[in-house]
N, C-alpha and C. Protein backbone atom coordinates (compact mmCIF):
# COMPACT_ATOMS: atom_id res chain seq x y z
N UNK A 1 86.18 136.79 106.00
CA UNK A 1 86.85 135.87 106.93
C UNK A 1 88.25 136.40 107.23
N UNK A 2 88.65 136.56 108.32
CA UNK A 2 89.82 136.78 108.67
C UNK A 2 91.11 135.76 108.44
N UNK A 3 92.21 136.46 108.44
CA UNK A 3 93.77 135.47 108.21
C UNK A 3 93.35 134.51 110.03
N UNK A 4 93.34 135.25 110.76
CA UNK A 4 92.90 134.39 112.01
C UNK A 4 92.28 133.32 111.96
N UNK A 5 90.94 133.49 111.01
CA UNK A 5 90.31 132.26 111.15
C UNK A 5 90.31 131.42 109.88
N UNK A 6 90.95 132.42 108.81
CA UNK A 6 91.49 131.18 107.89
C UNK A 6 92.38 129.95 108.59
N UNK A 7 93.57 130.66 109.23
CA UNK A 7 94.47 129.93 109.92
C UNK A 7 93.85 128.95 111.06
N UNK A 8 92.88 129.18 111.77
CA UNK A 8 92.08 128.01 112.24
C UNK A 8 91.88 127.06 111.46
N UNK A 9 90.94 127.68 110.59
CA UNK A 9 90.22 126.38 109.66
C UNK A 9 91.53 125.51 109.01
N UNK A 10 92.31 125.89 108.54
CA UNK A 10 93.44 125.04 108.08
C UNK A 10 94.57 124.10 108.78
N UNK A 11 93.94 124.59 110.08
CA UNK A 11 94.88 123.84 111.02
C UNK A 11 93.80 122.66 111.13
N UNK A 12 92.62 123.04 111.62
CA UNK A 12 91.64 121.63 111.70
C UNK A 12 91.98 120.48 110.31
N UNK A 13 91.85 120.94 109.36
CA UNK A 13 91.72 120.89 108.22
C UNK A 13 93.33 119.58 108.65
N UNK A 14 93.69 120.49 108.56
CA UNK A 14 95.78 119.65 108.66
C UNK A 14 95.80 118.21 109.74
N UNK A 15 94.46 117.90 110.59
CA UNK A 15 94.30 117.34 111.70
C UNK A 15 93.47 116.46 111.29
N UNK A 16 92.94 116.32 110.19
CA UNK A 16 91.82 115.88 109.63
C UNK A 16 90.50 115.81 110.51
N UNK A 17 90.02 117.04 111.03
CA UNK A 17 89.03 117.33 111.32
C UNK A 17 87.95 117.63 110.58
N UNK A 18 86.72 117.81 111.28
CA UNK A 18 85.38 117.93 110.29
C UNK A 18 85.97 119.51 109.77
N UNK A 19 85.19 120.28 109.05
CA UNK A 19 85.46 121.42 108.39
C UNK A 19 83.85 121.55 107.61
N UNK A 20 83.34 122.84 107.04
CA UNK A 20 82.69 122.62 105.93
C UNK A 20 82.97 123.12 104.62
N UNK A 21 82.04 123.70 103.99
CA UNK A 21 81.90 124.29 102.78
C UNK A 21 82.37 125.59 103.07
N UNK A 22 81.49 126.41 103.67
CA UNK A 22 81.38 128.07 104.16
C UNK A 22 83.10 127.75 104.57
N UNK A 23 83.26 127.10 105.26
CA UNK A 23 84.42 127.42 105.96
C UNK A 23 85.34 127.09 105.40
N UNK A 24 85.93 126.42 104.52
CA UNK A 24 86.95 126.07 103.40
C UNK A 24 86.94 127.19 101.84
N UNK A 25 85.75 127.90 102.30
CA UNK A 25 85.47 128.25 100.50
C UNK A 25 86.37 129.76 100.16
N UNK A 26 87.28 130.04 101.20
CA UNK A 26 88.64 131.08 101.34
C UNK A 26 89.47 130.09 100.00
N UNK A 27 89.61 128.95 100.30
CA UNK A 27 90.73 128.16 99.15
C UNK A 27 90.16 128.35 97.84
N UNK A 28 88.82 128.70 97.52
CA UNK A 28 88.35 128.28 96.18
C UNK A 28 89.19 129.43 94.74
N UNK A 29 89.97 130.40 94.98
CA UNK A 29 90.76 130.72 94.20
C UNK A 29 91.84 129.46 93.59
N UNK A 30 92.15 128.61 94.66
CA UNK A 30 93.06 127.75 93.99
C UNK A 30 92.86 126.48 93.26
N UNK A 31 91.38 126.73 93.06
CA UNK A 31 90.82 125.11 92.02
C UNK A 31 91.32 126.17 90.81
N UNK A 32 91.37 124.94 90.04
CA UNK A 32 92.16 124.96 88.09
C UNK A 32 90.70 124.20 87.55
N UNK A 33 89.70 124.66 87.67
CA UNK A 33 88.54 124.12 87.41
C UNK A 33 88.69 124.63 85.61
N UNK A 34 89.08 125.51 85.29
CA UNK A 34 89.13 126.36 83.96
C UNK A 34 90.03 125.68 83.16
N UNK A 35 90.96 125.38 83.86
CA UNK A 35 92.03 125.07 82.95
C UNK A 35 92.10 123.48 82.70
N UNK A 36 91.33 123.01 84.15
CA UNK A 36 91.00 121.25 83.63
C UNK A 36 90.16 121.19 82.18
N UNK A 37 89.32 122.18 82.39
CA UNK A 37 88.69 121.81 81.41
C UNK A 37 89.59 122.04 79.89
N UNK A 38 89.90 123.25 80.13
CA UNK A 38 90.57 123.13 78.83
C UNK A 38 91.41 122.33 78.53
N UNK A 39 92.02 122.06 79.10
CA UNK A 39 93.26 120.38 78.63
C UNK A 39 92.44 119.07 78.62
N UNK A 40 91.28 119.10 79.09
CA UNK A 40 90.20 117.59 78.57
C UNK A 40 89.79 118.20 76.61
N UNK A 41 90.31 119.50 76.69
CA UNK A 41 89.54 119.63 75.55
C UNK A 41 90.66 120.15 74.40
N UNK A 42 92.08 119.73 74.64
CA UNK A 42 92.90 120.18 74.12
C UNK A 42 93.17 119.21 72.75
N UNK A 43 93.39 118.99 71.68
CA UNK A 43 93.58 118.67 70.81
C UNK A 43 94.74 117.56 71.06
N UNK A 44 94.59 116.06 70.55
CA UNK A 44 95.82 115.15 71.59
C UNK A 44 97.21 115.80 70.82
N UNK A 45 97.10 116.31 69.63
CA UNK A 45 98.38 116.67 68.72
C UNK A 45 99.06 117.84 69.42
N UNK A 46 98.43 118.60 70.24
CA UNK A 46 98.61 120.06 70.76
C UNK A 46 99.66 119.69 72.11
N UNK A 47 100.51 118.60 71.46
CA UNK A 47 101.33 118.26 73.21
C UNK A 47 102.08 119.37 74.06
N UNK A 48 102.14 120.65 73.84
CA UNK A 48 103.00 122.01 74.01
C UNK A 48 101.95 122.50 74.69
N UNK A 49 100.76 122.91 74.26
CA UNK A 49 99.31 123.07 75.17
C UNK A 49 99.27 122.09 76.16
N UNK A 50 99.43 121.17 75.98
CA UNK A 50 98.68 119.98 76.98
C UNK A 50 99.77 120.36 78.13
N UNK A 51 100.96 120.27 77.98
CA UNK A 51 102.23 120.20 78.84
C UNK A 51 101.84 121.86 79.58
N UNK A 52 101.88 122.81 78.95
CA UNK A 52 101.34 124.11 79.37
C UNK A 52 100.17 124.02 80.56
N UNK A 53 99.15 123.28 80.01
CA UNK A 53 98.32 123.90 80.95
C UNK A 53 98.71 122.55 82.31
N UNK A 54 99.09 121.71 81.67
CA UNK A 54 99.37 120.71 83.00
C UNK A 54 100.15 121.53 84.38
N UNK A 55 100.92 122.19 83.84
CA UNK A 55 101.70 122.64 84.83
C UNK A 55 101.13 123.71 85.12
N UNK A 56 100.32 124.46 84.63
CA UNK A 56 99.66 125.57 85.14
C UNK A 56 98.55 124.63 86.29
N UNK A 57 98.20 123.70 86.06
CA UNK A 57 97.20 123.39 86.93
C UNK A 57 97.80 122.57 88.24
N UNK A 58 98.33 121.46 88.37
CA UNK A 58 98.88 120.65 89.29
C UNK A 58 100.14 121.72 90.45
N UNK A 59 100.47 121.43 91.46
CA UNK A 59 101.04 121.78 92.31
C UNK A 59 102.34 121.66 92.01
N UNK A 60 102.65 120.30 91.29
CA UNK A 60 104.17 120.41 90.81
C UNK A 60 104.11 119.28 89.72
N UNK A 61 104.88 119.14 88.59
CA UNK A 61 104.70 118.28 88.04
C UNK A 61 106.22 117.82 87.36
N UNK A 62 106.28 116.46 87.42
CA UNK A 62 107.92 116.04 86.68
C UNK A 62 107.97 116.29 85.15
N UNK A 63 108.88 115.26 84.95
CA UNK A 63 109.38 115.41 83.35
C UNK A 63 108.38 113.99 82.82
N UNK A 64 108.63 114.04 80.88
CA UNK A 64 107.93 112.84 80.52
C UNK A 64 106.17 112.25 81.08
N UNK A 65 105.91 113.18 81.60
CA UNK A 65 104.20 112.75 82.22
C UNK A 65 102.89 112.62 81.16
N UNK A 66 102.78 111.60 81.34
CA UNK A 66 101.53 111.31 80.45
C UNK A 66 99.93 111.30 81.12
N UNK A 67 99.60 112.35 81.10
CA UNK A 67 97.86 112.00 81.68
C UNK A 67 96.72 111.93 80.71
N UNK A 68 96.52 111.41 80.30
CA UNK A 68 95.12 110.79 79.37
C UNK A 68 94.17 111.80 80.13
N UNK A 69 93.47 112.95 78.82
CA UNK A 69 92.19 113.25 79.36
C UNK A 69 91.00 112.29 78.53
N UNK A 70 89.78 112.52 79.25
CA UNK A 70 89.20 113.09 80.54
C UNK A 70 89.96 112.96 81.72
N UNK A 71 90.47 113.91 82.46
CA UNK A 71 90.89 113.88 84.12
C UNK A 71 90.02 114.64 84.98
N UNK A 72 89.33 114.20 86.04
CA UNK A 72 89.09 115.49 86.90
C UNK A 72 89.78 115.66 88.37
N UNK A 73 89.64 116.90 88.70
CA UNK A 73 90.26 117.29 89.93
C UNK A 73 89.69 118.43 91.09
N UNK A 74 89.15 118.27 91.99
CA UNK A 74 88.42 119.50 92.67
C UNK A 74 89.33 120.28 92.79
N UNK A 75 90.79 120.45 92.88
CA UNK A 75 91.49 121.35 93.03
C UNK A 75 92.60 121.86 92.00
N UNK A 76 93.13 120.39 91.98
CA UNK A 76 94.40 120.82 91.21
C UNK A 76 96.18 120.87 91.24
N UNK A 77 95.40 121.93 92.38
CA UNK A 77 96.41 123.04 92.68
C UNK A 77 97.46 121.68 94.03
N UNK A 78 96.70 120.36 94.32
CA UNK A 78 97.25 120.41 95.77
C UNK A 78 97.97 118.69 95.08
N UNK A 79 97.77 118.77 94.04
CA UNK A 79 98.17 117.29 92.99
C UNK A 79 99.93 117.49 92.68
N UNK A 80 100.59 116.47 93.28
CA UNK A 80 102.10 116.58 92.81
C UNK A 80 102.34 115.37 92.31
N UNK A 81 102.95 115.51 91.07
CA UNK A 81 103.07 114.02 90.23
C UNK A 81 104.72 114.50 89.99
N UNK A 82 105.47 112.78 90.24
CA UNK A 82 106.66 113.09 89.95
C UNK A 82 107.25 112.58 88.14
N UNK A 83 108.64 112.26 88.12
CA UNK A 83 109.17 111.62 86.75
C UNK A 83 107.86 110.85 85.66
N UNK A 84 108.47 110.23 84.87
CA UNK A 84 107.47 109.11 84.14
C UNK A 84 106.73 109.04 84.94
N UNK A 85 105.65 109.80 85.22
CA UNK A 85 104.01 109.12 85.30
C UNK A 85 102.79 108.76 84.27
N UNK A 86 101.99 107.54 84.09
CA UNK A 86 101.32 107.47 82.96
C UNK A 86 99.94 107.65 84.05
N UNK A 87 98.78 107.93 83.35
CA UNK A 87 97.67 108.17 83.95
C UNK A 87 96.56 108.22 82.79
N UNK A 88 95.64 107.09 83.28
CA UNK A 88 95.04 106.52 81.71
C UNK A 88 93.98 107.56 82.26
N UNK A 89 92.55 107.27 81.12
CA UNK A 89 91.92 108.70 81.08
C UNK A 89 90.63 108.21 82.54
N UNK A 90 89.90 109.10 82.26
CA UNK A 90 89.16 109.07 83.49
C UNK A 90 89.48 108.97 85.11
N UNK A 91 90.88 109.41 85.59
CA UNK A 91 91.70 109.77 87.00
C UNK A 91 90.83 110.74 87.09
N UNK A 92 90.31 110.17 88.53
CA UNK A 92 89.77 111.75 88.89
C UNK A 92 90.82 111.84 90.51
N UNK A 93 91.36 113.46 90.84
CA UNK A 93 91.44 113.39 92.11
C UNK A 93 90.65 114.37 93.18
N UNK A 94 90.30 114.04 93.79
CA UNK A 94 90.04 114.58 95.03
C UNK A 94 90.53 114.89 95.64
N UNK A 95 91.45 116.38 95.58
CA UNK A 95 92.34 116.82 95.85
C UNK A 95 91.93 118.29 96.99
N UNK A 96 91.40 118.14 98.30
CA UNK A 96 90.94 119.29 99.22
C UNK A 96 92.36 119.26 99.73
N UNK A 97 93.30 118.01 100.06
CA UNK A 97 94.52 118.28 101.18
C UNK A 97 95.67 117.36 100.05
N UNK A 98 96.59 117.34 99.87
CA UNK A 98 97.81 117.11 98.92
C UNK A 98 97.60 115.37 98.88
N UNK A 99 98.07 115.03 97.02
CA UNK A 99 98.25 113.96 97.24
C UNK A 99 99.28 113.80 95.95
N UNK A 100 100.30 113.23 96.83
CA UNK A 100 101.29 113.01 96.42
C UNK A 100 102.01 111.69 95.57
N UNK A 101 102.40 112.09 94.52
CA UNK A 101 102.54 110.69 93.52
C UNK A 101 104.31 110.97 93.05
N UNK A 102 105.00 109.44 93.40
CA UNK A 102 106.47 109.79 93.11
C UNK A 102 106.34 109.11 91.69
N UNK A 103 107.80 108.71 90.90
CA UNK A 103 107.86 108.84 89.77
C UNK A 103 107.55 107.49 89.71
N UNK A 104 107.60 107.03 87.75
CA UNK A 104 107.52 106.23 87.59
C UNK A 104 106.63 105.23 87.87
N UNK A 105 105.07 105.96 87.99
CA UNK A 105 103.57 105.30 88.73
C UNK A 105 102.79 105.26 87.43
N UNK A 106 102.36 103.99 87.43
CA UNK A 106 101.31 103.80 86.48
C UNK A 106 99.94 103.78 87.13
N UNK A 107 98.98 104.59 86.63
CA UNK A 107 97.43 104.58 87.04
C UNK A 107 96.81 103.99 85.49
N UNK A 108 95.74 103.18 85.68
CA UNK A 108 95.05 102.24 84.93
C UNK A 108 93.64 103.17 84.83
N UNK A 109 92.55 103.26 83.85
CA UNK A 109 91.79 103.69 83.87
C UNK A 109 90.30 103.65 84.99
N UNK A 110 90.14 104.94 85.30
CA UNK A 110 88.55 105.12 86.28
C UNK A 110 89.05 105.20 88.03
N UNK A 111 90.03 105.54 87.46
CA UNK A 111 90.56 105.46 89.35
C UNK A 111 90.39 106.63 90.09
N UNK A 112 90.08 106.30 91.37
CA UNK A 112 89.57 107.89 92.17
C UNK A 112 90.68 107.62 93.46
N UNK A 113 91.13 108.60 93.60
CA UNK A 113 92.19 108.99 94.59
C UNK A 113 91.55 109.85 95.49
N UNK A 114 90.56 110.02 96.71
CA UNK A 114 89.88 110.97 96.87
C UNK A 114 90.37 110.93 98.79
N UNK A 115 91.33 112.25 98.92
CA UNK A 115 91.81 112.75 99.74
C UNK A 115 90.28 112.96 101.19
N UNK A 116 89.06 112.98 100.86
CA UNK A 116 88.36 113.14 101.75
C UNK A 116 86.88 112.26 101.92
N UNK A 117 86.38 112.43 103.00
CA UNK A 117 85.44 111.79 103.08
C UNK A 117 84.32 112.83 104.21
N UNK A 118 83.00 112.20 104.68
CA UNK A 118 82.06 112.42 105.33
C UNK A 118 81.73 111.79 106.58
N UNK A 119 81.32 112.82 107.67
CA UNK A 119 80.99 112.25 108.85
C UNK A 119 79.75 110.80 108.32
N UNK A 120 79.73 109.83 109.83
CA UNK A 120 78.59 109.45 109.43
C UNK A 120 77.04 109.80 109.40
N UNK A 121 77.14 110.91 110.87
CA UNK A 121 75.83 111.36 111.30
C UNK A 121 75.09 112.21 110.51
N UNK A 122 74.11 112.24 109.67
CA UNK A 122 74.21 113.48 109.23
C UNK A 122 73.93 115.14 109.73
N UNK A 123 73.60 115.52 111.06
CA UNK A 123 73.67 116.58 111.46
C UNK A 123 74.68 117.20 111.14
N UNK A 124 76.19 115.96 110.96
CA UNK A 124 77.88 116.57 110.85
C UNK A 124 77.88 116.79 109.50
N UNK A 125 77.19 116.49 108.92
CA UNK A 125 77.17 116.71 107.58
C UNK A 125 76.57 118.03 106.32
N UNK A 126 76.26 118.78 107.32
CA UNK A 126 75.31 120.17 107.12
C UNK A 126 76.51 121.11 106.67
N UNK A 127 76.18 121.69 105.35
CA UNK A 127 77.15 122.11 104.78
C UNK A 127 78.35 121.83 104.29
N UNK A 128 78.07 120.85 103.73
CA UNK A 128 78.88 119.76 103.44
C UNK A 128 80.07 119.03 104.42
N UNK A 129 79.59 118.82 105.25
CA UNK A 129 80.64 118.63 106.53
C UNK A 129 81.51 117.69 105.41
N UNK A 130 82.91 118.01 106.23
CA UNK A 130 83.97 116.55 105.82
C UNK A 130 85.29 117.16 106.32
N UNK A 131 85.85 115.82 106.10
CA UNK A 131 87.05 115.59 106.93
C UNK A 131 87.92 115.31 105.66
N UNK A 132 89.48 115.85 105.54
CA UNK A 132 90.66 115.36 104.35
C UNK A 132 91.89 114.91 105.22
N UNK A 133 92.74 113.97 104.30
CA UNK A 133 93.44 113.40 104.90
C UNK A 133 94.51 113.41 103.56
N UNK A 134 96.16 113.47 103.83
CA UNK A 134 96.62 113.36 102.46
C UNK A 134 96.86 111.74 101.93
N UNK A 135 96.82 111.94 100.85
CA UNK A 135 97.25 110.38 99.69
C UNK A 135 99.06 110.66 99.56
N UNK A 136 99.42 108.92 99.61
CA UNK A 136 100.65 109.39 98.77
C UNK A 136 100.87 108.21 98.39
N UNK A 137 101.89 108.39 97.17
CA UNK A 137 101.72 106.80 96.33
C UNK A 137 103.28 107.10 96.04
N UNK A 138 104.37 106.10 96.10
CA UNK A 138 105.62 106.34 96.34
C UNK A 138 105.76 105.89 94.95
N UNK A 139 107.52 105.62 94.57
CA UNK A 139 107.51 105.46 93.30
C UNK A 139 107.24 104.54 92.89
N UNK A 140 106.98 103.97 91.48
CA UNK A 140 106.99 102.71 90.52
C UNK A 140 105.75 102.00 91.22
N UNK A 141 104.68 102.78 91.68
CA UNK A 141 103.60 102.06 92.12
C UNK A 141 102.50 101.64 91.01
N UNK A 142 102.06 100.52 90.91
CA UNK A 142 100.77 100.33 89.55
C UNK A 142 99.60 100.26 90.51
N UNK A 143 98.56 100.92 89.60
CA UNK A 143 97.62 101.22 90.16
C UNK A 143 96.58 100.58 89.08
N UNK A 144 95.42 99.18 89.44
CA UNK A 144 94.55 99.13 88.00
C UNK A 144 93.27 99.69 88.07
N UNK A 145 93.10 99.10 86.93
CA UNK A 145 91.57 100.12 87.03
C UNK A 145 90.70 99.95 88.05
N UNK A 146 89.76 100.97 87.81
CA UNK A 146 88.52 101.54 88.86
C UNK A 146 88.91 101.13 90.27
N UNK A 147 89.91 101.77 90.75
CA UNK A 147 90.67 101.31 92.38
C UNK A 147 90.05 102.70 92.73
N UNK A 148 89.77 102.87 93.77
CA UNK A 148 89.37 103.71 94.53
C UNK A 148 90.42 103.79 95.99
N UNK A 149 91.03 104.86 96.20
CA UNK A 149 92.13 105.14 97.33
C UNK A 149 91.49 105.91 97.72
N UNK A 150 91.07 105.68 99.56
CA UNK A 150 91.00 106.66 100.69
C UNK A 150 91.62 107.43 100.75
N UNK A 151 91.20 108.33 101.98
CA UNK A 151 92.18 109.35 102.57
C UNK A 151 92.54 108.72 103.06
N UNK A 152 94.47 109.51 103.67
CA UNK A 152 94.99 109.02 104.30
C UNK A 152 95.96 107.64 103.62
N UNK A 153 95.89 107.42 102.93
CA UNK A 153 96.48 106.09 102.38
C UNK A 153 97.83 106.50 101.83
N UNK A 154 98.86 105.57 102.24
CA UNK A 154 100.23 105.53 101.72
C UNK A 154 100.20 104.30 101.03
N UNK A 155 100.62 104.10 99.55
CA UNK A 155 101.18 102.90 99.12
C UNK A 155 102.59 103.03 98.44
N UNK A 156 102.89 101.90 99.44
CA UNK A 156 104.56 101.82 99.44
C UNK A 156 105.46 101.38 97.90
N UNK A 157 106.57 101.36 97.77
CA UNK A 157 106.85 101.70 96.26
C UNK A 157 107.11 100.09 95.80
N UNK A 158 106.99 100.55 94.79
CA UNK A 158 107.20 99.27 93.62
C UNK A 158 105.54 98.49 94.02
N UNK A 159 104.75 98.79 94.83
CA UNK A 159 103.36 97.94 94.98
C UNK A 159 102.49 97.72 93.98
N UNK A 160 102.01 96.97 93.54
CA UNK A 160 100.95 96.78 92.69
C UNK A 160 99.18 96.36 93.59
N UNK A 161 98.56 97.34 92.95
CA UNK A 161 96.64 97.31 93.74
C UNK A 161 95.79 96.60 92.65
N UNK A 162 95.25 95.59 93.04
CA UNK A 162 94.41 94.76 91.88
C UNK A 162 93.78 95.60 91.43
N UNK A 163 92.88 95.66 90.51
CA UNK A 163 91.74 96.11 89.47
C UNK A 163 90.74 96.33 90.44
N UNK A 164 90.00 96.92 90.66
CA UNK A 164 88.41 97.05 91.60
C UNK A 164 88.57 97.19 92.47
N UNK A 165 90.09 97.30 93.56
CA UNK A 165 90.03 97.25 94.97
C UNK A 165 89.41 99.02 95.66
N UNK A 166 89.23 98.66 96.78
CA UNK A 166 89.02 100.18 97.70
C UNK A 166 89.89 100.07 98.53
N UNK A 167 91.25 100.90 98.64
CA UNK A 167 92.63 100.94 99.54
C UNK A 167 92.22 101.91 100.71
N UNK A 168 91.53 101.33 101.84
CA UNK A 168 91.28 101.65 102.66
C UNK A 168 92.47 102.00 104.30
N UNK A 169 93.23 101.26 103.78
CA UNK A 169 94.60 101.52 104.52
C UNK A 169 95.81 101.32 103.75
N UNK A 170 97.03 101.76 104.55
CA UNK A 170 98.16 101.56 103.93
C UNK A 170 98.58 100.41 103.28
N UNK A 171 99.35 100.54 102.57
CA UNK A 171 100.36 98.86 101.67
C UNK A 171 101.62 99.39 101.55
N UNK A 172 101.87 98.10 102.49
CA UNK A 172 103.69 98.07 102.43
C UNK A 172 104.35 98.28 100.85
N UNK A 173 105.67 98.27 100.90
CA UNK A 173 106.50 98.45 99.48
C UNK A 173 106.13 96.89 99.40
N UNK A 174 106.39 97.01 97.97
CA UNK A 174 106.90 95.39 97.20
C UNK A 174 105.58 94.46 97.36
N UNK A 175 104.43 94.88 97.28
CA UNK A 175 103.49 93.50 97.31
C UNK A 175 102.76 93.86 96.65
N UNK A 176 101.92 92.85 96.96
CA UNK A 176 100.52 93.05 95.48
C UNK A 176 99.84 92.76 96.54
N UNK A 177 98.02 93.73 96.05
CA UNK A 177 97.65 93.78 97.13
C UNK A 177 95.77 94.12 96.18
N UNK A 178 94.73 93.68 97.42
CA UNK A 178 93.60 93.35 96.30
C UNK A 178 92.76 93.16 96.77
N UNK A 179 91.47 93.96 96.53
CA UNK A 179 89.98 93.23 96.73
C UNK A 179 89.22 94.52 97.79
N UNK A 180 88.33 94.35 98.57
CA UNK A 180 86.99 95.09 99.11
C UNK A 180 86.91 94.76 100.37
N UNK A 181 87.70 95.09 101.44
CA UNK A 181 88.81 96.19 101.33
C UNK A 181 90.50 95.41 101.05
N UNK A 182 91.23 96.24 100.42
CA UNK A 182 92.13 96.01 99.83
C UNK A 182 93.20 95.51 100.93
N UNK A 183 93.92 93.89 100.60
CA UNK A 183 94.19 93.90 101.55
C UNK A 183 95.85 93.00 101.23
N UNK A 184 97.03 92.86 101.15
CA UNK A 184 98.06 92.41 100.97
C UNK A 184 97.90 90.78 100.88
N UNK A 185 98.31 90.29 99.48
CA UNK A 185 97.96 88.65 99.10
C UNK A 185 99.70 88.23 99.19
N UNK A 186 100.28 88.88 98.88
CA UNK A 186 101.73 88.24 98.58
C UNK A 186 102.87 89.42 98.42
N UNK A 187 104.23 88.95 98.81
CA UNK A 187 105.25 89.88 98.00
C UNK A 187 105.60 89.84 96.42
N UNK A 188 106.24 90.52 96.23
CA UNK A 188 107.05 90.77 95.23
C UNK A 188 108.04 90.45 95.35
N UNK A 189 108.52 89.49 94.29
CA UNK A 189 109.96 88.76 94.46
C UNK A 189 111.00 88.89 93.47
N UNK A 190 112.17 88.01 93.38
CA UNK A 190 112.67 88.12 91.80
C UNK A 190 112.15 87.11 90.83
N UNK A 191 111.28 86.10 91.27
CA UNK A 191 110.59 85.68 90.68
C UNK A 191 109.69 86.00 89.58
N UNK A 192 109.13 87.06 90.26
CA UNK A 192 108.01 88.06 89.49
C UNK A 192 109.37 88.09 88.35
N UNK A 193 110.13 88.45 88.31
CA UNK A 193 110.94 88.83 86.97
C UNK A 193 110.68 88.20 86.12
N UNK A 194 110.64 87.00 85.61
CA UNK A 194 110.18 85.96 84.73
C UNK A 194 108.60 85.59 84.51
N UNK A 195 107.60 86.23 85.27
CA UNK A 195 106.74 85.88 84.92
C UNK A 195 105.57 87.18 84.32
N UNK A 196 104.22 86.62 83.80
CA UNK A 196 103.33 88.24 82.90
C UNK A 196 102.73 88.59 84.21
N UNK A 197 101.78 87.80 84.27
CA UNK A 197 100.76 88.38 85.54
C UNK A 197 101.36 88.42 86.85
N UNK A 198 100.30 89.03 87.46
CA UNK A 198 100.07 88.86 89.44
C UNK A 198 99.60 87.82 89.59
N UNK A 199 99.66 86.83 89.25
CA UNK A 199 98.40 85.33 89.79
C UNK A 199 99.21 85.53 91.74
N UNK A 200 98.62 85.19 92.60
CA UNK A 200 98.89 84.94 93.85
C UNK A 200 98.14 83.40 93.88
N UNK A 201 98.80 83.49 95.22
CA UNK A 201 98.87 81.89 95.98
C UNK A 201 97.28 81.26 95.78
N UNK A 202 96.57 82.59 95.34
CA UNK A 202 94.98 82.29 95.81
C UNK A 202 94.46 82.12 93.87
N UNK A 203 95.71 82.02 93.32
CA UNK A 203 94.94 81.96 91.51
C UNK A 203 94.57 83.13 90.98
N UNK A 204 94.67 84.10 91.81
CA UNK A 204 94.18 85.46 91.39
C UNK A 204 95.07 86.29 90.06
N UNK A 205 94.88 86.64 89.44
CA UNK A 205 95.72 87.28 88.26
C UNK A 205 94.68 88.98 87.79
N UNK A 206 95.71 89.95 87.89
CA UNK A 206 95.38 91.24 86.88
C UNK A 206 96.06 91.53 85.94
């Protein structure tokens, strides 16, 4: 494949256009497929290893980061986590186009962050057709378990995503936000200061 038509494919790619397999598989030097594994399999006492290969694998990574393995990642390489991040075990990302995490983000266990998706037709789908879009999750965002984030999705900082939701579009800063498809119940106030849970207007609590 030529730099020419690498540089095509990555521009579609940047547009979130269809793309396939054959035609993306120039990037496959930059999956950390080797080295995920070895840090799922690193000893939890071995924190000098763990910190080692973290940064050998992710695109950029802050200070103080905690990721609980099992993690998986198709890439790796395109994952930027900032300051205090905690990340309970089973995060997987789906990482074909960048997804970006600022500091101070808590992820809850079984959560998929997955930067891409599939035509519906399947003719578009021959060779693995698909389309990526980037993630980004700003700072002090909580994330609970088994949430599933689209492509394309920004959630704004200090937000909290109920337990089970699918974040199919953006969420403003400062709210709590919840459910199939995930959808903004209330702000965040100084109220919240004094109290444990999220209960919203609707009784809901995570």
């Amino acid at each position: 494949m030529t730099d020419a038509h690498e540089e095509e494919v990555l521009a579609r790619i940047a547009k979130g256009l269809v793309y396939t397999e054959s035609e993306a598989a120039f990037q496959n030097p930059r999956r950390r497929t080797d080295e995920i594994f070895a840090y799922n399999h690193t000893p939890p006492g071995e924190e000098a290893e763990r910190r080692r290969l973290l940064v050998a694998i992710l695109g950029s990574v802050g200070e103080r980061t905690v990721l609980l393995p099992p993690f998986h990642a198709g890439f790796g390489s395109n994952v930027h986590i900032g300051d205090d991040f905690f990340g309970n075990v089973n995060l997987t990302f789906v990482d074909d186009v960048d997804i970006r995490i600022g500091d101070g983000v808590m992820i809850a266990p079984s959560v998929t962050l997955t930067t891409t998706g599939h035509p519906v037709h399947p003719d578009r789908r021959v060779d693995f057709g698909r389309f990526s879009e980037p993630i980004v999750i700003e700072d002090k965002v909580w994330i609970g378990s088994n949430v599933v984030v689209l492509p394309g999705v920004r959630i704004g900082y200090g937000s909290v995503i109920g337990a089970g939701s699918v974040v199919s579009r953006s969420i403003p800063p400062m709210t709590v936000a919840l459910g199939t498809p995930c959808r903004v119940i209330r702000p965040i106030t100084d109220e919240d200061l004094t109290t444990r849970t999220a209960a919203g207007p609707e009784g809901l609590a995570f």
